[in-house]
C-alpha atoms as a PDB file:
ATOM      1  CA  UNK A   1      49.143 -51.692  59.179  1.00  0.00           C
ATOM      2  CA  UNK A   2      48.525 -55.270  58.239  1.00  0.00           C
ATOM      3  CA  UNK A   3      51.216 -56.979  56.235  1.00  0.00           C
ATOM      4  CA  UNK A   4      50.601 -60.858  55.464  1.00  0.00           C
ATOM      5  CA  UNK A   5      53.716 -61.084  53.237  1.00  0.00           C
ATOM      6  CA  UNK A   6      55.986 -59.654  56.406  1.00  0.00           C
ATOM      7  CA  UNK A   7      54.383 -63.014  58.300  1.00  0.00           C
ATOM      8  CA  UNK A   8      55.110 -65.361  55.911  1.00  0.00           C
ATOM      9  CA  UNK A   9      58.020 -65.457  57.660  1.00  0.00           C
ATOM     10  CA  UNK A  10      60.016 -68.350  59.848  1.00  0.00           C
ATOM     11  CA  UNK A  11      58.633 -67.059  63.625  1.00  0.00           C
ATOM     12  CA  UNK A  12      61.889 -66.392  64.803  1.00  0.00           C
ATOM     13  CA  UNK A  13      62.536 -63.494  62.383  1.00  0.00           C
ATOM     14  CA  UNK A  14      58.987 -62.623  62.930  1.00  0.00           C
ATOM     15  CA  UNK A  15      58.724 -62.595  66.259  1.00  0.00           C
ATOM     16  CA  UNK A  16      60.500 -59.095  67.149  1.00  0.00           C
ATOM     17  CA  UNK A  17      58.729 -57.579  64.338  1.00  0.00           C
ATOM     18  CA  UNK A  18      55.536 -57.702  66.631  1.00  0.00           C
ATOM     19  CA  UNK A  19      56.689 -55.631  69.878  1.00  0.00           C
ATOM     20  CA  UNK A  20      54.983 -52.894  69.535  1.00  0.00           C
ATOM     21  CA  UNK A  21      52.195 -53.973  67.315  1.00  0.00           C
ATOM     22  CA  UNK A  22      48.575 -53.620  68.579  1.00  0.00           C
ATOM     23  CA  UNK A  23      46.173 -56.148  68.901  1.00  0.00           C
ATOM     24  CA  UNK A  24      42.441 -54.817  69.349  1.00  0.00           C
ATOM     25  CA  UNK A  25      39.682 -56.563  70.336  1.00  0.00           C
ATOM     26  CA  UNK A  26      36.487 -54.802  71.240  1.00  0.00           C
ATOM     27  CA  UNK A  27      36.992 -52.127  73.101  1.00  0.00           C
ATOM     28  CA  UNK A  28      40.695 -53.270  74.446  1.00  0.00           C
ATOM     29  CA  UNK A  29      43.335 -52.605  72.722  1.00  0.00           C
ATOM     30  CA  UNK A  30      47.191 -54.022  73.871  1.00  0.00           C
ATOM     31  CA  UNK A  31      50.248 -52.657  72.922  1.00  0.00           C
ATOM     32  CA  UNK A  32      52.854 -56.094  72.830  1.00  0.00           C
ATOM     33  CA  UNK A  33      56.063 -56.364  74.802  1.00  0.00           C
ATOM     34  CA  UNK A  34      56.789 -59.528  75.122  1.00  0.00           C
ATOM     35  CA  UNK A  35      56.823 -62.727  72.516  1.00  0.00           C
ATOM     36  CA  UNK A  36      58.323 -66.183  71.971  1.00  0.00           C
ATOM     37  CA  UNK A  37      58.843 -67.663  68.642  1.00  0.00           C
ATOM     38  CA  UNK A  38      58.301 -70.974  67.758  1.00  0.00           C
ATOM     39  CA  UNK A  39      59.528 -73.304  64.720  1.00  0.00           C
ATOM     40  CA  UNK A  40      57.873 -76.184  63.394  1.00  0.00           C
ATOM     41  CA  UNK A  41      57.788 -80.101  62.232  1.00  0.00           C
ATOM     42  CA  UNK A  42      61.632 -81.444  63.039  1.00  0.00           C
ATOM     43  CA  UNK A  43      63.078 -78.177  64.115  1.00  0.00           C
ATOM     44  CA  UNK A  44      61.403 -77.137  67.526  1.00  0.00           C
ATOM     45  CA  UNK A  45      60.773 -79.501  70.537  1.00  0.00           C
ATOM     46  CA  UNK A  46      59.273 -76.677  72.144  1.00  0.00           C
ATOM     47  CA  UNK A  47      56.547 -76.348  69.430  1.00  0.00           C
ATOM     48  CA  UNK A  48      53.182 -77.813  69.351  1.00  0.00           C
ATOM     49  CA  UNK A  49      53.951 -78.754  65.995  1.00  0.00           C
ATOM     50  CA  UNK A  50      57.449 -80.246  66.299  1.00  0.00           C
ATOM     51  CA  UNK A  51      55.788 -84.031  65.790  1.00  0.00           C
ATOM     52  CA  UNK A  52      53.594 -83.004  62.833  1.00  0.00           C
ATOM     53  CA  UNK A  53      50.051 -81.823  61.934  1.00  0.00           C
ATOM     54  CA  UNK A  54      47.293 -82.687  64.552  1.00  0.00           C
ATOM     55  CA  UNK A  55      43.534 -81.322  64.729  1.00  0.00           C
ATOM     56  CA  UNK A  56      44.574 -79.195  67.836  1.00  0.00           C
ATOM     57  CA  UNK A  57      47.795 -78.227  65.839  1.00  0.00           C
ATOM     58  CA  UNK A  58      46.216 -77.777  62.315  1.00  0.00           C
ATOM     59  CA  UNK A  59      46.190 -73.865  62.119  1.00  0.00           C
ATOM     60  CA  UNK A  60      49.714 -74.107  62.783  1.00  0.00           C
ATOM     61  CA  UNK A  61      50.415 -74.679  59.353  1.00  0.00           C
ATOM     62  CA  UNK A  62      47.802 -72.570  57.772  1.00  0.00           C
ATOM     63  CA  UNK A  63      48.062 -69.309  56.252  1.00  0.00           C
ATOM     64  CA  UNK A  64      50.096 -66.681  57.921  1.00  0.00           C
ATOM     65  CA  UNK A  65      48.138 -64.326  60.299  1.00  0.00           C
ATOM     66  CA  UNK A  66      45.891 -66.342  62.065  1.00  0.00           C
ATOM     67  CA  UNK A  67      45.521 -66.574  65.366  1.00  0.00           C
ATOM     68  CA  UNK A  68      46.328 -70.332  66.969  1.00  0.00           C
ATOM     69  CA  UNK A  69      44.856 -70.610  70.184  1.00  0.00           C
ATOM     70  CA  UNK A  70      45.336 -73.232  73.132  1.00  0.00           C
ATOM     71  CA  UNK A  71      44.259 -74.514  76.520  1.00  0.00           C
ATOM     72  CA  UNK A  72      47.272 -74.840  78.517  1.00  0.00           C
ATOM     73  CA  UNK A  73      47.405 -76.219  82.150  1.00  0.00           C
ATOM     74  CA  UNK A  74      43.516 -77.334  81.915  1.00  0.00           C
ATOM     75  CA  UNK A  75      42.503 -73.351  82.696  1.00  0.00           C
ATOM     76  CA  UNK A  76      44.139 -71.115  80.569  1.00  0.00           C
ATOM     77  CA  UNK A  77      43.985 -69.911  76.946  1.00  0.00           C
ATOM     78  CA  UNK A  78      47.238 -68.794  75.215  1.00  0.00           C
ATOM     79  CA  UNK A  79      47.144 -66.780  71.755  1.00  0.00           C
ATOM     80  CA  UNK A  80      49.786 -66.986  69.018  1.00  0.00           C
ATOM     81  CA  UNK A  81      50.252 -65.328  65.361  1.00  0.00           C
ATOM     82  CA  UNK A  82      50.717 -67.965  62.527  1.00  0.00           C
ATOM     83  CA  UNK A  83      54.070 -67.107  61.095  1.00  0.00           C
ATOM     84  CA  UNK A  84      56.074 -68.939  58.005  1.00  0.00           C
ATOM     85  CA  UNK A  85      54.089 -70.009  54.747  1.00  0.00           C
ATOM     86  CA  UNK A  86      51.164 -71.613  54.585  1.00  0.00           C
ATOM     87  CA  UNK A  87      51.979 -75.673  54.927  1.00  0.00           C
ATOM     88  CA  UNK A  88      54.961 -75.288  56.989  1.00  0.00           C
ATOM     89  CA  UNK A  89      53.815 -74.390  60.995  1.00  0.00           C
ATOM     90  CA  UNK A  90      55.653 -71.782  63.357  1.00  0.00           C
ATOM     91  CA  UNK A  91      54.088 -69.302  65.519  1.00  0.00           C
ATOM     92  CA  UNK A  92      54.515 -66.609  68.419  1.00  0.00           C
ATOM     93  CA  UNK A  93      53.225 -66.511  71.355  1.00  0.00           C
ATOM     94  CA  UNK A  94      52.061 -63.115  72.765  1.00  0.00           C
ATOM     95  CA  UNK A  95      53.474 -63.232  75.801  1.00  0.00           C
ATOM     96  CA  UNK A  96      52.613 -59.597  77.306  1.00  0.00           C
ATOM     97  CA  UNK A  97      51.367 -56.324  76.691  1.00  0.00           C
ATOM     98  CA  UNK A  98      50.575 -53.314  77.631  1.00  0.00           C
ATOM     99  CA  UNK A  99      46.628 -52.294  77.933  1.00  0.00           C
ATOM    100  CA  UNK A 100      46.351 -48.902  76.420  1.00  0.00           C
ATOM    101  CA  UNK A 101      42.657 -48.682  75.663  1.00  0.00           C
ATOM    102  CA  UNK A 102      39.600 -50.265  77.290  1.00  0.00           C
ATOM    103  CA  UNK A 103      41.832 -50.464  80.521  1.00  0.00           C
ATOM    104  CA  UNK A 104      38.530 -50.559  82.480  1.00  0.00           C
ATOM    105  CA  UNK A 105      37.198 -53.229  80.787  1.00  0.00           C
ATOM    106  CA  UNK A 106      40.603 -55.068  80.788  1.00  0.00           C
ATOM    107  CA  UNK A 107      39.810 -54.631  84.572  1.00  0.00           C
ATOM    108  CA  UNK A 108      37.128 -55.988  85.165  1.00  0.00           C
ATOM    109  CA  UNK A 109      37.867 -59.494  83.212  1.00  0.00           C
ATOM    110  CA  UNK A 110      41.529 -59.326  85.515  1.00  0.00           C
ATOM    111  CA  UNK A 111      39.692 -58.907  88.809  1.00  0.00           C
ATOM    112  CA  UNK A 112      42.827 -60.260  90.722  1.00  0.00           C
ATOM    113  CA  UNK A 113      45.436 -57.594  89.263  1.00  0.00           C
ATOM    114  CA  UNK A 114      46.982 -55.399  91.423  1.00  0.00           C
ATOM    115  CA  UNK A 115      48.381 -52.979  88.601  1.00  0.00           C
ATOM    116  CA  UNK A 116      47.388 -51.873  85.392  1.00  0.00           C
ATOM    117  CA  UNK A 117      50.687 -53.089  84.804  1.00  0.00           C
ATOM    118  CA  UNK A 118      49.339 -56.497  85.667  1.00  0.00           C
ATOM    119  CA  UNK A 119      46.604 -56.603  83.579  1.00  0.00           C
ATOM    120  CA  UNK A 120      47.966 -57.933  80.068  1.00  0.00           C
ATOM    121  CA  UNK A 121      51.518 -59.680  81.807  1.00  0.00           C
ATOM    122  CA  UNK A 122      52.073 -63.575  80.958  1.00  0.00           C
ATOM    123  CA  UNK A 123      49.997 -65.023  78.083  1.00  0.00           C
ATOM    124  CA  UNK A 124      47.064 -66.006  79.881  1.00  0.00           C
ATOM    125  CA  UNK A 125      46.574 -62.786  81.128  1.00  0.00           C
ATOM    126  CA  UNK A 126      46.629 -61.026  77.876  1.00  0.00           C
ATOM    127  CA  UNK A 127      44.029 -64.021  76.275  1.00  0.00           C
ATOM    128  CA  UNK A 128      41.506 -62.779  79.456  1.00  0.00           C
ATOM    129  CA  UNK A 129      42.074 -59.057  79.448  1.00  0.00           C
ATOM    130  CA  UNK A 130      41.282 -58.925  75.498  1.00  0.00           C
ATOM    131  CA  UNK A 131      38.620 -61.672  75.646  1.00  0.00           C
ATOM    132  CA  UNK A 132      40.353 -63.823  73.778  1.00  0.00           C
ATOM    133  CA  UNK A 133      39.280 -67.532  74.101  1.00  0.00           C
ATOM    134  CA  UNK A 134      39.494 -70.768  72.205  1.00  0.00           C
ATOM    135  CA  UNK A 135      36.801 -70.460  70.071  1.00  0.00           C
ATOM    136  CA  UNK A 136      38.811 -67.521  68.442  1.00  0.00           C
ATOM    137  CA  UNK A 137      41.411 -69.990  66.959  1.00  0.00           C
ATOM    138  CA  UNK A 138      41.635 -69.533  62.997  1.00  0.00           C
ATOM    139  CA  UNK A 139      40.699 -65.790  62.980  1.00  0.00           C
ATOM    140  CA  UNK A 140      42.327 -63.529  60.498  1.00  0.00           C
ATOM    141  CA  UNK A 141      44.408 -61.037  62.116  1.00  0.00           C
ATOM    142  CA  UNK A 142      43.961 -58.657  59.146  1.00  0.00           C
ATOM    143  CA  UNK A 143      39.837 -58.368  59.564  1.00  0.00           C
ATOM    144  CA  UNK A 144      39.820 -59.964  63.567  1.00  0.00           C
ATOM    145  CA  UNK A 145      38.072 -59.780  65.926  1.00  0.00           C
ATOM    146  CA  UNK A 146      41.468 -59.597  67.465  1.00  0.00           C
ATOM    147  CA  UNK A 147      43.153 -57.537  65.117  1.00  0.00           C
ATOM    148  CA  UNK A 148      46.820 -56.851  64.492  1.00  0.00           C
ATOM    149  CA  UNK A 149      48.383 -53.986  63.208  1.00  0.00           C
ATOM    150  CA  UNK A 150      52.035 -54.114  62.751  1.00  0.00           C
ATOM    151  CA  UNK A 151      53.860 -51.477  64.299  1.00  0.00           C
ATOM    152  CA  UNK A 152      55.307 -48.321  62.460  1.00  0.00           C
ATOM    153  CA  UNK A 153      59.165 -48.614  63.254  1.00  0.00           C
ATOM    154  CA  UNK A 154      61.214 -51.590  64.825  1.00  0.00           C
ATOM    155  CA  UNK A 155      61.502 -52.133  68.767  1.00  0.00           C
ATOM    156  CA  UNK A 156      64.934 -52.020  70.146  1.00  0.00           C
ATOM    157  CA  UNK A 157      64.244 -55.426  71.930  1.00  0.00           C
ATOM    158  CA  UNK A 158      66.410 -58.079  73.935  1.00  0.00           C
ATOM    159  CA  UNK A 159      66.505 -61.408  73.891  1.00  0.00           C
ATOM    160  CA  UNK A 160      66.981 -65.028  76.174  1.00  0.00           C
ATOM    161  CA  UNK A 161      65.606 -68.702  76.583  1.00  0.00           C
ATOM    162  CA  UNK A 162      61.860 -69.070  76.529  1.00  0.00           C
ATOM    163  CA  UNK A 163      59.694 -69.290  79.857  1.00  0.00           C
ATOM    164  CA  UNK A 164      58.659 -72.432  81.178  1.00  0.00           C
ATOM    165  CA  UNK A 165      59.782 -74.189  78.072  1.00  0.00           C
ATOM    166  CA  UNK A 166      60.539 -78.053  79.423  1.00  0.00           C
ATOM    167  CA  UNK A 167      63.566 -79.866  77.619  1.00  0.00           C
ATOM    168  CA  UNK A 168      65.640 -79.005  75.667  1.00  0.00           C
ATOM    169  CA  UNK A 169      62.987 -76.229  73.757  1.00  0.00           C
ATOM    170  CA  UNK A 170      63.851 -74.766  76.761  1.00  0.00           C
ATOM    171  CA  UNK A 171      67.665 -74.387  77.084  1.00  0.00           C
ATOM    172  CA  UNK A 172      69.401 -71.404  76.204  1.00  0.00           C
ATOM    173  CA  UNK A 173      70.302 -73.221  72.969  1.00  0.00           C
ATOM    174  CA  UNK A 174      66.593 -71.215  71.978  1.00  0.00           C
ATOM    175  CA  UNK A 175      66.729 -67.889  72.689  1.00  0.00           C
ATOM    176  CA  UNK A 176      63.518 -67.059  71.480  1.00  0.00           C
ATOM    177  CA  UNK A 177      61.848 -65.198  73.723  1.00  0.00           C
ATOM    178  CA  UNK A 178      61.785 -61.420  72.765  1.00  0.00           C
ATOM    179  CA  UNK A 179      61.115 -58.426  74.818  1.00  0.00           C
ATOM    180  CA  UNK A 180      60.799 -54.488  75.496  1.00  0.00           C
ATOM    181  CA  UNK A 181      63.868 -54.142  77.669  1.00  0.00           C
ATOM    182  CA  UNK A 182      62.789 -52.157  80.758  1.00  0.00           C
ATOM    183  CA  UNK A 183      59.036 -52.175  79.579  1.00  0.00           C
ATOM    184  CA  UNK A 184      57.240 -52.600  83.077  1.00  0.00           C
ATOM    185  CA  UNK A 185      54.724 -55.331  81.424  1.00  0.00           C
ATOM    186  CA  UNK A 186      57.287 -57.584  81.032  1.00  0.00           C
ATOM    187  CA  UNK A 187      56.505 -60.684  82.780  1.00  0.00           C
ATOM    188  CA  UNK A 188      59.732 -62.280  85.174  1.00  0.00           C
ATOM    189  CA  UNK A 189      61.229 -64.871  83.363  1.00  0.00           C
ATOM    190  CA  UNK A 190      60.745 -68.687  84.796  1.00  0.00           C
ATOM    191  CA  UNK A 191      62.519 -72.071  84.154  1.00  0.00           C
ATOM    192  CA  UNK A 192      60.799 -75.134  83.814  1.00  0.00           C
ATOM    193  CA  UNK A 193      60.537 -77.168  86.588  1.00  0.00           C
ATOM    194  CA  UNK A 194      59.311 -80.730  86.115  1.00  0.00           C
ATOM    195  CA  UNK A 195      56.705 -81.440  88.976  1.00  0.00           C
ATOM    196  CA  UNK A 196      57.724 -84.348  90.704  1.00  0.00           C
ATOM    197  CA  UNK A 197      55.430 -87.244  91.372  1.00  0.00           C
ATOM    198  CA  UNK A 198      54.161 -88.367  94.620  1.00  0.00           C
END
């Protein structure tokens, strides 16, 4: 089930809605467990879009149930659902899953995981084992390819401060990182620290 309305939602309310949901791609297909919400222009200095629109930003503040991709760290691409209505920008970030079909293709873009638990854990991770990539910024999640369907009931799900969040996004004043309790996908949470110059 695909429900656009449901999505036109601030990301935060949003954002536990999607454990559990499927994203497909291909053959692969991910069950979520993990996600972080993210607000928008004003409200969020964690969010790309907490100074306003940009071209990188600019799907941001489309229409709900897109998929906003980014390059993060110069070698990784990170996937996020377009949440709120269209003109005002928040997102999730899929932060983990669980593959539960086309593990051995999954596989054989994650050559370095040890576990099929590995395979879809941190958001780069789940970008390579569904072949997501940049160029897959703006898709509709209704028609993909990647696809979403919502899942059928609610996750019981906990909650704490996002993952390698710098500033003050990052401070347990935002506890918007959502997850599977006990779900062995999860990825181990990590706070920011600022690299320090030579």
């Amino acid at each position: 089930m695909f429900d656009r309305a449901l999505l036109a939602r601030p990301a935060v309310e949003v954002a536990p809605l999607l454990l559990g949901a499927l994203l497909i791609s291909g053959p692969v297909m991910v069950r979520i467990t993990e996600v972080e919400a993210y607000l928008g222009v004003g409200e969020d200095p964690g969010s790309h879009s907490f100074r306003g629109k940009t071209p990188r930003n600019a799907v941001m503040f489309g229409e709900p149930g897109h998929l906003y991709t980014y390059f993060t760290y110069g070698m990784h691409v990170c996937a996020n659902v377009v949440c709120s209505p269209e003109g005002t920008a928040s997102g999730v970030l899929l932060r983990a899953g669980e593959v539960i079909e086309g593990r051995d293709v999954a596989a054989e873009r994650r050559t370095t995981s040890k576990s099929d638990a590995d395979l879809a854990r941190g958001p780069a991770r789940l970008a390579v084992a569904l072949g997501i990539t940049l160029a897959d910024g703006g898709v509709d999640l209704e028609t993909g390819p990647p696809r979403l369907e919502l899942a059928a009931e609610a996750s019981v799900y906990a909650t704490g401060p996002r993952t390698g969040v710098s500033g003050a996004g990052g401070g347990v004043e935002y506890p918007w990182r959502f997850w599977i309790p006990g779900d062995r996908t999860v990825s181990p949470y990590k706070l920011h620290s600022p690299k320090k110059r030579a």
